[in-house]
C-alpha atoms as a PDB file:
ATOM      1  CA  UNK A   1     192.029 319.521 193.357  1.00  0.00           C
ATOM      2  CA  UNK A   2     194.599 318.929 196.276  1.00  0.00           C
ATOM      3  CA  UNK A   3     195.134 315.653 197.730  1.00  0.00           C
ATOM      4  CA  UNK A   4     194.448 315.574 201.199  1.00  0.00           C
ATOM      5  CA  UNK A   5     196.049 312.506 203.315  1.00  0.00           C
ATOM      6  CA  UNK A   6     193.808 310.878 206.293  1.00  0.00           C
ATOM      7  CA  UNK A   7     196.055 310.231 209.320  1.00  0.00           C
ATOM      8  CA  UNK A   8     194.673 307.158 210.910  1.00  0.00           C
ATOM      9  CA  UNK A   9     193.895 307.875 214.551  1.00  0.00           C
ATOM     10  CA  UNK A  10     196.060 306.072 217.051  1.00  0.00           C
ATOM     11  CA  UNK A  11     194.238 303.685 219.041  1.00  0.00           C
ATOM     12  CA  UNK A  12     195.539 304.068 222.473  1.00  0.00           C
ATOM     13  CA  UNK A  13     197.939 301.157 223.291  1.00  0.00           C
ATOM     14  CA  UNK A  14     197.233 298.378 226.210  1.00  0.00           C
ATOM     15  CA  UNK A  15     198.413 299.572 229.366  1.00  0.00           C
ATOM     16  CA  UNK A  16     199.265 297.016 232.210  1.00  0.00           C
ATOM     17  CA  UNK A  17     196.969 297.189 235.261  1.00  0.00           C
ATOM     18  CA  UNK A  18     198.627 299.118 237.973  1.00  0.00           C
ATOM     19  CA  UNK A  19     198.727 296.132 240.799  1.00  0.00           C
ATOM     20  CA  UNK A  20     201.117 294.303 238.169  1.00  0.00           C
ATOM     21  CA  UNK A  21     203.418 297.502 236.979  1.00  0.00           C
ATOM     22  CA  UNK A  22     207.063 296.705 238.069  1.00  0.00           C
ATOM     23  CA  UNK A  23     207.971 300.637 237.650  1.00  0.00           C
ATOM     24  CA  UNK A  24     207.444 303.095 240.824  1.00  0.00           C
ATOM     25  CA  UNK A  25     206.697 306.131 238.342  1.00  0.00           C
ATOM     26  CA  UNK A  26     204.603 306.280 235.183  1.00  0.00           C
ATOM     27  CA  UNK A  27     204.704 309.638 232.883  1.00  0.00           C
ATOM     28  CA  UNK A  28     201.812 311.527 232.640  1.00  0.00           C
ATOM     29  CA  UNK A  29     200.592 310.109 229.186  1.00  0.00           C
ATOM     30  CA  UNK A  30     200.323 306.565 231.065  1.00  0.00           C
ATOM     31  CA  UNK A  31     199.004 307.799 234.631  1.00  0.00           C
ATOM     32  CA  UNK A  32     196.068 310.342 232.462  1.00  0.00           C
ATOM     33  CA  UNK A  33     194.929 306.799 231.124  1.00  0.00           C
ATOM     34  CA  UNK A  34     194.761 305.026 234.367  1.00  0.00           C
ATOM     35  CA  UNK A  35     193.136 308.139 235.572  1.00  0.00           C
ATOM     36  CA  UNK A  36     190.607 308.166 232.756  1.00  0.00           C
ATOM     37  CA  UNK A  37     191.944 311.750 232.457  1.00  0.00           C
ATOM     38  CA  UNK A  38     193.464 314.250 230.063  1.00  0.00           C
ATOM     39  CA  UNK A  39     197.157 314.610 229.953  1.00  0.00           C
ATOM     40  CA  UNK A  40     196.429 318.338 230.512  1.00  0.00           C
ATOM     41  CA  UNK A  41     194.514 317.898 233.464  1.00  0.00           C
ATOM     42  CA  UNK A  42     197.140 316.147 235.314  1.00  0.00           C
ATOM     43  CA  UNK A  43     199.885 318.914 233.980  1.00  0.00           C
ATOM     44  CA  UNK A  44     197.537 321.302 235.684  1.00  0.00           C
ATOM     45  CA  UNK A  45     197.561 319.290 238.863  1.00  0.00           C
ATOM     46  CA  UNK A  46     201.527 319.406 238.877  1.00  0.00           C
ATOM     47  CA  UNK A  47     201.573 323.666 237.892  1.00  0.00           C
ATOM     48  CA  UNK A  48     198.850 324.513 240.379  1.00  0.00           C
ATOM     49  CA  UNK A  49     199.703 322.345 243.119  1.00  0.00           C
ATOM     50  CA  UNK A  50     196.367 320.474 242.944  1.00  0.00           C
ATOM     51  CA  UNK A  51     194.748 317.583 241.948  1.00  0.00           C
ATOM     52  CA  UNK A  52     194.423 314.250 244.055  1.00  0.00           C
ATOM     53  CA  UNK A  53     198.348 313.413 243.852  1.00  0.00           C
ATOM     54  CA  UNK A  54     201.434 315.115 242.979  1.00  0.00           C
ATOM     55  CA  UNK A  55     204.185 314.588 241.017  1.00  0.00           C
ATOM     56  CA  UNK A  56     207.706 313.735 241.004  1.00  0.00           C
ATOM     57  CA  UNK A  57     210.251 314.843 238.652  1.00  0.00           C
ATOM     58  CA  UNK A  58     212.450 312.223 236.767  1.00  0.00           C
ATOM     59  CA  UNK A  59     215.141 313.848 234.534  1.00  0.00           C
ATOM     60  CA  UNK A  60     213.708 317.119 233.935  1.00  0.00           C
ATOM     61  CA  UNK A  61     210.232 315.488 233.290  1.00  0.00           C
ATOM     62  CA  UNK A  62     206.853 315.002 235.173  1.00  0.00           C
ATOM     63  CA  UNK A  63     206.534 311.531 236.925  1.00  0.00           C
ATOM     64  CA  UNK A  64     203.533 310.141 238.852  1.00  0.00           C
ATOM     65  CA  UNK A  65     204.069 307.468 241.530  1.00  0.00           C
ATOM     66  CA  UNK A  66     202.549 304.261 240.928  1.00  0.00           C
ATOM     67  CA  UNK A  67     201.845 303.795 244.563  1.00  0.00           C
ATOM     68  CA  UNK A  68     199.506 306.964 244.498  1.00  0.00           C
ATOM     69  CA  UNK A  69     197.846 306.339 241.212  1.00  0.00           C
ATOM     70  CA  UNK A  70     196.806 302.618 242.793  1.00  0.00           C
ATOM     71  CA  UNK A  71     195.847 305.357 245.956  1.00  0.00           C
ATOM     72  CA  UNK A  72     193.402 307.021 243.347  1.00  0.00           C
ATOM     73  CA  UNK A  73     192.161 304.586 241.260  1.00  0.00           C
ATOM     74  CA  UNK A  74     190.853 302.636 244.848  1.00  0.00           C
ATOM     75  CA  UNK A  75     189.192 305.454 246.170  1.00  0.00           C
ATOM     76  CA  UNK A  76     191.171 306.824 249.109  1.00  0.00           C
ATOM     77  CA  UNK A  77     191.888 309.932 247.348  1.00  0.00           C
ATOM     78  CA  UNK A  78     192.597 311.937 250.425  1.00  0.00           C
END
């Protein structure tokens, strides 16, 4: 019989409401939760050119301003 070992599922940490976030730019595991999204989806977004808001890069890596997020989350996703 092999012994099998059960990963325990991470339970997705607290994440500061975006009126009271002192950074301008959140990566796209952070933004995807504010978004109720998948990190995928928002990836997509930043290949395709698409989505409600788009990207910055930070170092190589995909950033998403916290100014559009708020944007977003409120509704005037124009």
């Amino acid at each position: 019989m092999h012994a099998t070992t059960l990963r325990a599922k991470k339970t997705p940490a607290a994440i500061r409401p975006l009126d009271q976030e002192p950074r301008t730019v959140l990566p796209t595991r952070e933004a995807a939760q504010h978004l109720n999204r998948s990190q995928q989806t928002l990836r997509k977004w930043a290949c395709k050119n698409t989505g409600p808001l788009r990207p910055v890069y930070v170092g190589g890596h995909l950033g998403w301003p916290v100014a559009d997020l708020l944007r977003v989350v409120n509704g005037a996703a124009s």
